[in-house]
Protein backbone atom coordinates (compact mmCIF):
# COMPACT_ATOMS: atom_id res chain seq x y z
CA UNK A 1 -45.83 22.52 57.48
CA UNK A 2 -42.80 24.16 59.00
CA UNK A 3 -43.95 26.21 61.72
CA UNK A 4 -40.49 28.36 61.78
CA UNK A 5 -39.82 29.51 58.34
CA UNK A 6 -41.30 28.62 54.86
CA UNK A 7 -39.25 27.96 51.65
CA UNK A 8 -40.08 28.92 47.92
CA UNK A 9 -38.73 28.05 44.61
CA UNK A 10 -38.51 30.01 41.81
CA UNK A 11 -36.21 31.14 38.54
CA UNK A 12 -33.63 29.06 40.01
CA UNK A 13 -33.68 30.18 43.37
CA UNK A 14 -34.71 28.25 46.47
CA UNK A 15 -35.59 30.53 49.46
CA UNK A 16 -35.43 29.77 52.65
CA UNK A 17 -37.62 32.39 54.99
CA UNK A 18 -37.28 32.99 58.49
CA UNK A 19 -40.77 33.72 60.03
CA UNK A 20 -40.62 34.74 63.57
CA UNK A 21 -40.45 38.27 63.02
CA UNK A 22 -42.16 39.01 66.57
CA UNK A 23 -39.27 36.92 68.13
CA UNK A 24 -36.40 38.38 66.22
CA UNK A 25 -36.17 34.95 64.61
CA UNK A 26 -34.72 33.57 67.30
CA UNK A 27 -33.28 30.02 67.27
CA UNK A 28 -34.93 27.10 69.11
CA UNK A 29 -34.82 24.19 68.57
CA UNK A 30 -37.32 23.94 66.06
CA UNK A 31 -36.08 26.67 64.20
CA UNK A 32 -32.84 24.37 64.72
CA UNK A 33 -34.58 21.05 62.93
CA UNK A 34 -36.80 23.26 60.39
CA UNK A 35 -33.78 24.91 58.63
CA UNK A 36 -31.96 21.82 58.94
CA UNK A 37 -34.44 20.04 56.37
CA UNK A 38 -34.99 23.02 54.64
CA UNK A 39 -31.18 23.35 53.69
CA UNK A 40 -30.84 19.37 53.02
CA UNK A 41 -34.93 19.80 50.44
CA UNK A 42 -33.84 22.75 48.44
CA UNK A 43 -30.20 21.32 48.14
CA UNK A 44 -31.97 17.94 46.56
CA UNK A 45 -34.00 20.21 44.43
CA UNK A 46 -33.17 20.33 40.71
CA UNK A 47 -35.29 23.41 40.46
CA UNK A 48 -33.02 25.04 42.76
CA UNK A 49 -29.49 26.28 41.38
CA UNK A 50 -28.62 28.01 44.56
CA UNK A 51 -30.25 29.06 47.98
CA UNK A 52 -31.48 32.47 49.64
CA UNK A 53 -31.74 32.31 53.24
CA UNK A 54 -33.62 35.23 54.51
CA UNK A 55 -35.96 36.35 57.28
CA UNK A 56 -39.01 38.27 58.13
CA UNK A 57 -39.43 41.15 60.29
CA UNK A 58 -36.95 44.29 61.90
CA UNK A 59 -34.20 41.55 63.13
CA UNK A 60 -32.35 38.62 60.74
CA UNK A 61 -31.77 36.61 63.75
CA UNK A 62 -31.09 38.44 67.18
CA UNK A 63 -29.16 35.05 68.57
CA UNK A 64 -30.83 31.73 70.87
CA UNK A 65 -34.02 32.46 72.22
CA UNK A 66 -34.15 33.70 75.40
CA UNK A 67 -35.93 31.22 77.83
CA UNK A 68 -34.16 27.76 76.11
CA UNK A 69 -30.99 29.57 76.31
CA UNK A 70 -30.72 30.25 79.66
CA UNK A 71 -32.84 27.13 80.99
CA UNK A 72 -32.75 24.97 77.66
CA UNK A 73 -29.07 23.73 78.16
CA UNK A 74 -29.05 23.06 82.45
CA UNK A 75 -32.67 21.21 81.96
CA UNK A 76 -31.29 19.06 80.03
CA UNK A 77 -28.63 17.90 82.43
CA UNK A 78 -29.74 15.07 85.43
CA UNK A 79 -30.27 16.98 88.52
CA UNK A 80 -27.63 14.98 90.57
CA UNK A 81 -25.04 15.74 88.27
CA UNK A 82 -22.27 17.85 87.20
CA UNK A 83 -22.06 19.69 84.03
CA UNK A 84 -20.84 16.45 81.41
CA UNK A 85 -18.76 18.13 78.56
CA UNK A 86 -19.61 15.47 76.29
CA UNK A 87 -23.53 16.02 76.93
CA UNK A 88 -23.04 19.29 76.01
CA UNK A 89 -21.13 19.40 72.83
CA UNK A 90 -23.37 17.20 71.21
CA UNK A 91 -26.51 18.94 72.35
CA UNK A 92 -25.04 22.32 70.95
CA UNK A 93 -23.31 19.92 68.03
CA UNK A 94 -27.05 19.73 66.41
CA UNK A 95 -27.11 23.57 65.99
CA UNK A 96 -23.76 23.33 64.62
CA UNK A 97 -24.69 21.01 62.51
CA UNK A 98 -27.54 22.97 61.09
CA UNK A 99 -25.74 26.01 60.78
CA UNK A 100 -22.88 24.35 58.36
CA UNK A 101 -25.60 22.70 56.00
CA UNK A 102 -25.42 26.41 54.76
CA UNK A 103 -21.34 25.59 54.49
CA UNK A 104 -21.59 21.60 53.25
CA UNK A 105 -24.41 22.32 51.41
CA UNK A 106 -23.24 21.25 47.44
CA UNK A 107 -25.27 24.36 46.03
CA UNK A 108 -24.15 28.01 46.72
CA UNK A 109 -25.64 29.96 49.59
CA UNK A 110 -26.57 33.26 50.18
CA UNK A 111 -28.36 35.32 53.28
CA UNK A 112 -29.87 38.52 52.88
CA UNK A 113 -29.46 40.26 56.52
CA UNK A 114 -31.29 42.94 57.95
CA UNK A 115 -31.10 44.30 61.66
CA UNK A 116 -29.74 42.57 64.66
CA UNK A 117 -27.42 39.68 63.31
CA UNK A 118 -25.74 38.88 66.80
CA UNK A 119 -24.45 35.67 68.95
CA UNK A 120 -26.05 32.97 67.51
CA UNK A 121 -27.20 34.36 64.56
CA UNK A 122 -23.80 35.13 63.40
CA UNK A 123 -22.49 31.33 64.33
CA UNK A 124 -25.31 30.32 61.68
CA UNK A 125 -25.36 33.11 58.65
CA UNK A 126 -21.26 33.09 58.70
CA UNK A 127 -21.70 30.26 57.12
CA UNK A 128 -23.41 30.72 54.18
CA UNK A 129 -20.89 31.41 50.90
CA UNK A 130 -22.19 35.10 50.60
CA UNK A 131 -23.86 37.32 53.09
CA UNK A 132 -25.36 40.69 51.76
CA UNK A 133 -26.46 43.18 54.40
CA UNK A 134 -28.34 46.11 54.79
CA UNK A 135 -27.13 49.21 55.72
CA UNK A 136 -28.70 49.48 58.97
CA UNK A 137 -27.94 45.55 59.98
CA UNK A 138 -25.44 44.73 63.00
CA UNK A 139 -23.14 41.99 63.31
CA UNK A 140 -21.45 41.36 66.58
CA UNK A 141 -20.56 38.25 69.08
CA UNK A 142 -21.39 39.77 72.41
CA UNK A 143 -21.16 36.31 74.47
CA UNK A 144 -17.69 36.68 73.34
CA UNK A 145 -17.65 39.34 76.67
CA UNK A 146 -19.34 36.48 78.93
CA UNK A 147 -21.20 32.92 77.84
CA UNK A 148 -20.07 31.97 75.05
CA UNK A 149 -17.59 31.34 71.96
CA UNK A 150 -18.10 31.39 68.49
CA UNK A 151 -19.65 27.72 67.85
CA UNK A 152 -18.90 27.29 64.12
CA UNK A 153 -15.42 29.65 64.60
CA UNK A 154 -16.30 31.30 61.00
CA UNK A 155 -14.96 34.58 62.09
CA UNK A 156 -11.01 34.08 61.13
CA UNK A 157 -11.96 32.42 58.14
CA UNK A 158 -13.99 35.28 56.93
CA UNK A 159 -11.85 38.49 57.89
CA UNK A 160 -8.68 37.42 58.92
CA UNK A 161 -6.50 37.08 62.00
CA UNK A 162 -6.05 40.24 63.37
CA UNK A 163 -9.65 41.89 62.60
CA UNK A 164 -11.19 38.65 64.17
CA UNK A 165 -9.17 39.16 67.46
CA UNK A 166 -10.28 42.80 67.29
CA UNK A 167 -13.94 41.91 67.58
CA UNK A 168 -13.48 38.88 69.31
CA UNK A 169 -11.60 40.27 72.11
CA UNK A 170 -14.15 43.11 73.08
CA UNK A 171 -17.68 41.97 71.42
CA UNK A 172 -18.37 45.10 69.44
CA UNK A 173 -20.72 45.32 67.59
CA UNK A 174 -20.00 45.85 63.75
CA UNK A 175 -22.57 47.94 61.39
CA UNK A 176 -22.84 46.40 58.06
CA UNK A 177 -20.96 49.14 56.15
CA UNK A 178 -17.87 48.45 58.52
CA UNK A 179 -18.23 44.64 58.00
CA UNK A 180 -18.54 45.22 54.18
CA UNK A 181 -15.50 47.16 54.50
CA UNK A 182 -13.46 44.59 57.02
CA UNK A 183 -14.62 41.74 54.96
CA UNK A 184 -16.59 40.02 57.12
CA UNK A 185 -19.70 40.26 54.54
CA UNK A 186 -19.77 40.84 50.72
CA UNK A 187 -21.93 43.94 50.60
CA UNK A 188 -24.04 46.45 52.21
CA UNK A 189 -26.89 47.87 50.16
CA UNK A 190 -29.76 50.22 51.01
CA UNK A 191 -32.55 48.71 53.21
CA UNK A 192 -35.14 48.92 51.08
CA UNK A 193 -33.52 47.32 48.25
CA UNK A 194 -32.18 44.52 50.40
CA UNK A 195 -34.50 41.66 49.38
CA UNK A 196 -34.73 42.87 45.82
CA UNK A 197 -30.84 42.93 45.48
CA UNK A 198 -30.05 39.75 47.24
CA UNK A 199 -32.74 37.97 45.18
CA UNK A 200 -31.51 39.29 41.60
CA UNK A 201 -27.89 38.37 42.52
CA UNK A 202 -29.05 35.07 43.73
CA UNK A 203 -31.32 34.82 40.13
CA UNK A 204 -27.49 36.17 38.71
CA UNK A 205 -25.64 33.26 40.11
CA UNK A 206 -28.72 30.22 39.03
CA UNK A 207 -28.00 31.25 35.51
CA UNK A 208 -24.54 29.27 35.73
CA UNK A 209 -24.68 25.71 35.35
CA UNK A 210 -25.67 23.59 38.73
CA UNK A 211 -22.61 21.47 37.91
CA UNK A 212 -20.31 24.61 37.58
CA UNK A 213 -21.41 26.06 40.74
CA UNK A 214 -21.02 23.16 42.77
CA UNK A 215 -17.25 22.55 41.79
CA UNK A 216 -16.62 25.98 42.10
CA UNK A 217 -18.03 26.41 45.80
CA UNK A 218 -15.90 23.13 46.58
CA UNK A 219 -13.05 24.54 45.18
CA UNK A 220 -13.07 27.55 47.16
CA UNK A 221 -14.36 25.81 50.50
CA UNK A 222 -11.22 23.59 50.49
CA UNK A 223 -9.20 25.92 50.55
CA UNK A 224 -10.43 26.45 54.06
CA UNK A 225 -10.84 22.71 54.97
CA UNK A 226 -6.98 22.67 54.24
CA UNK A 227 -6.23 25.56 57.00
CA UNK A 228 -7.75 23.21 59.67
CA UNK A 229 -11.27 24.81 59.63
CA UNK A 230 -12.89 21.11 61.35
CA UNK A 231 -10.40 21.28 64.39
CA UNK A 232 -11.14 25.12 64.96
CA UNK A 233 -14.74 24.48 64.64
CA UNK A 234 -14.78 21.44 67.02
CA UNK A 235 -12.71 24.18 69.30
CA UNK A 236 -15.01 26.87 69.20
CA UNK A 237 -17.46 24.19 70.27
CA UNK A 238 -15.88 22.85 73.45
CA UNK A 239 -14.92 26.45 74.57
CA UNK A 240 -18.68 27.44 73.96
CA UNK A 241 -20.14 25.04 76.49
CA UNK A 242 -16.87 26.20 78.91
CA UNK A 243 -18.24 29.55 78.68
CA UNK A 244 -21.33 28.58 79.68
CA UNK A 245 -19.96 27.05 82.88
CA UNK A 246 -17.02 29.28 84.30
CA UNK A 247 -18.03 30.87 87.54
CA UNK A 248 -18.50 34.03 85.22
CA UNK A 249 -21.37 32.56 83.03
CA UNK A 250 -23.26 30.81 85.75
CA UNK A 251 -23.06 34.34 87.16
CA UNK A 252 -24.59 35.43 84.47
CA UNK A 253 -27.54 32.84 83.89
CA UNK A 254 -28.31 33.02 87.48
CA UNK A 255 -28.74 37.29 87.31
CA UNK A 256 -30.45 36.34 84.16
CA UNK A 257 -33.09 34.15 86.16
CA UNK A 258 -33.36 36.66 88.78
CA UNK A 259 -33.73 39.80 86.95
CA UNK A 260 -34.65 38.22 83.45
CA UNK A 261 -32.44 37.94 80.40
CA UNK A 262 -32.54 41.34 78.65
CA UNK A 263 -31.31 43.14 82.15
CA UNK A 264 -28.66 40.84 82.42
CA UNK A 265 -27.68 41.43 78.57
CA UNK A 266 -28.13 45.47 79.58
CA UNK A 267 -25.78 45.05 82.70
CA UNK A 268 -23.10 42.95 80.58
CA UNK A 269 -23.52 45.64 77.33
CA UNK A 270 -23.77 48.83 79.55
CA UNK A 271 -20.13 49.43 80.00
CA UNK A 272 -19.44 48.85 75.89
CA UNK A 273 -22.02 51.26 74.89
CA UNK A 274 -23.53 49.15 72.32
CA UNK A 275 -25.66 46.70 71.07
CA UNK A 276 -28.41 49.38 71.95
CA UNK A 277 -27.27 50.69 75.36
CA UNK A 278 -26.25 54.21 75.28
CA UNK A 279 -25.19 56.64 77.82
CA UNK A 280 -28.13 59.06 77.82
């Protein structure tokens, strides 16, 4: 049994839950390999006309977990050696690959987002075909201000050229309404009908034949494919593990391991005033 997230099938719709509410759902690497057959069982499903990704608890996914972020990625690298570019895009490739099962996938997906959506969440619920939000949730890419890029380089694709520069360049955080309204996500709806709204459009869009919805999500994703969506993906990639390993971002994971992670988020964030640090 799936120790990360559980999945259900019913009128039509396959959903995929998120289940570490106590960590934010987080992603590790088991969350990583969990969603990854998840996606690739419902997809095979005939039951299953289209899938709901959604999650448990106050946060959708509040990026990588915290200790295999910062230590995950340098453990994994021989002592005696430098930082191998290679090694690292296709360790942070697997995630990538996970997330865009929600993009490749043949059958329409959806994600019903509440609360934090940030970093590494967004690189995996950007690409699903249709996000709905609710009105409390936040987007945002703050790595974008130190350790990171956008690893599946969605953002463009979603809202355009000069909107994704906006947020790109300064890593502010977006409240659902504004990324309803900058069309970064389809909707915002009230909280409490999140789940209940998400699921009936989902139950909406299983009505149409399996067939029909599979040509139709190709038909739209191409026109993506065609604007050189692989090479910008393989580019947010590279640039991610750069982040990681300017003098800036070692900076950063080494205050991180010295005063732990969520000062080291506070001390980067501080200055923005967001992402939950206010001037009192």
């Amino acid at each position: 049994m799936p120790s990360t997230l559980r999945i259900e099938t019913a009128e039509g719709v396959g959903a995929i839950t998120l289940t570490r509410a106590r960590e934010y759902n987080t992603v590790t690497p088991a969350l990583r390999d969990e969603l990854a057959e998840a996606v690739d069982a419902l997809d095979r499903d005939p039951a299953a006309h289209v899938i709901l990704l959604r999650a448990e608890g106050p946060a959708f996914c509040a990026g990588y977990g915290l200790d295999w972020a910062t230590a995950g990625p340098r453990q994994q690298l021989p002592v005696d050696r430098s930082w191998d570019s290679v090694q690292d895009m296709q360790m942070m490739g697997r995630f990538v690959e996970t997330y865009m099962k929600l993009w490749y996938a043949k059958k329409p997906t959806i994600a019903a987002v509440q609360g934090w959506c940030i970093g590494g969440g967004t690189d995996m619920v950007l690409c699903a075909d249709i996000i709905i939000a609710g009105q409390s949730a936040t987007f945002g890419y703050p790595p974008s201000r130190v350790w990171g890029t956008p690893t599946t380089a969605m953002w463009v694709y979603r809202m355009g050229l000069e909107k994704a520069k906006r947020y790109m360049l300064t890593g502010d955080e977006i409240p659902a309404p504004k990324a309803a309204e900058i069309g970064l996500i389809l909707e915002a709806v009230p909280d409490d009908r999140l789940q209940e709204h998400a699921f009936a459009f989902a139950q909406r869009m299983a009505m149409v034949p399996v067939n029909q919805l599979i040509m139709l999500k190709l038909l739209c994703n191409q026109t993506a494919e065609n604007m050189g969506f692989s090479s910008s993906r393989q580019l947010g990639l590279l640039f991610d593990g750069i982040a990681r390993h300017t003098q800036e971002g070692l900076d950063f994971v080494a205050r991180a391991q010295d005063v732990g992670f969520r000062q080291a988020v506070r001390e980067r964030d501080d200055p923005f005033e967001d992402y939950g640090s206010r001037k009192k």
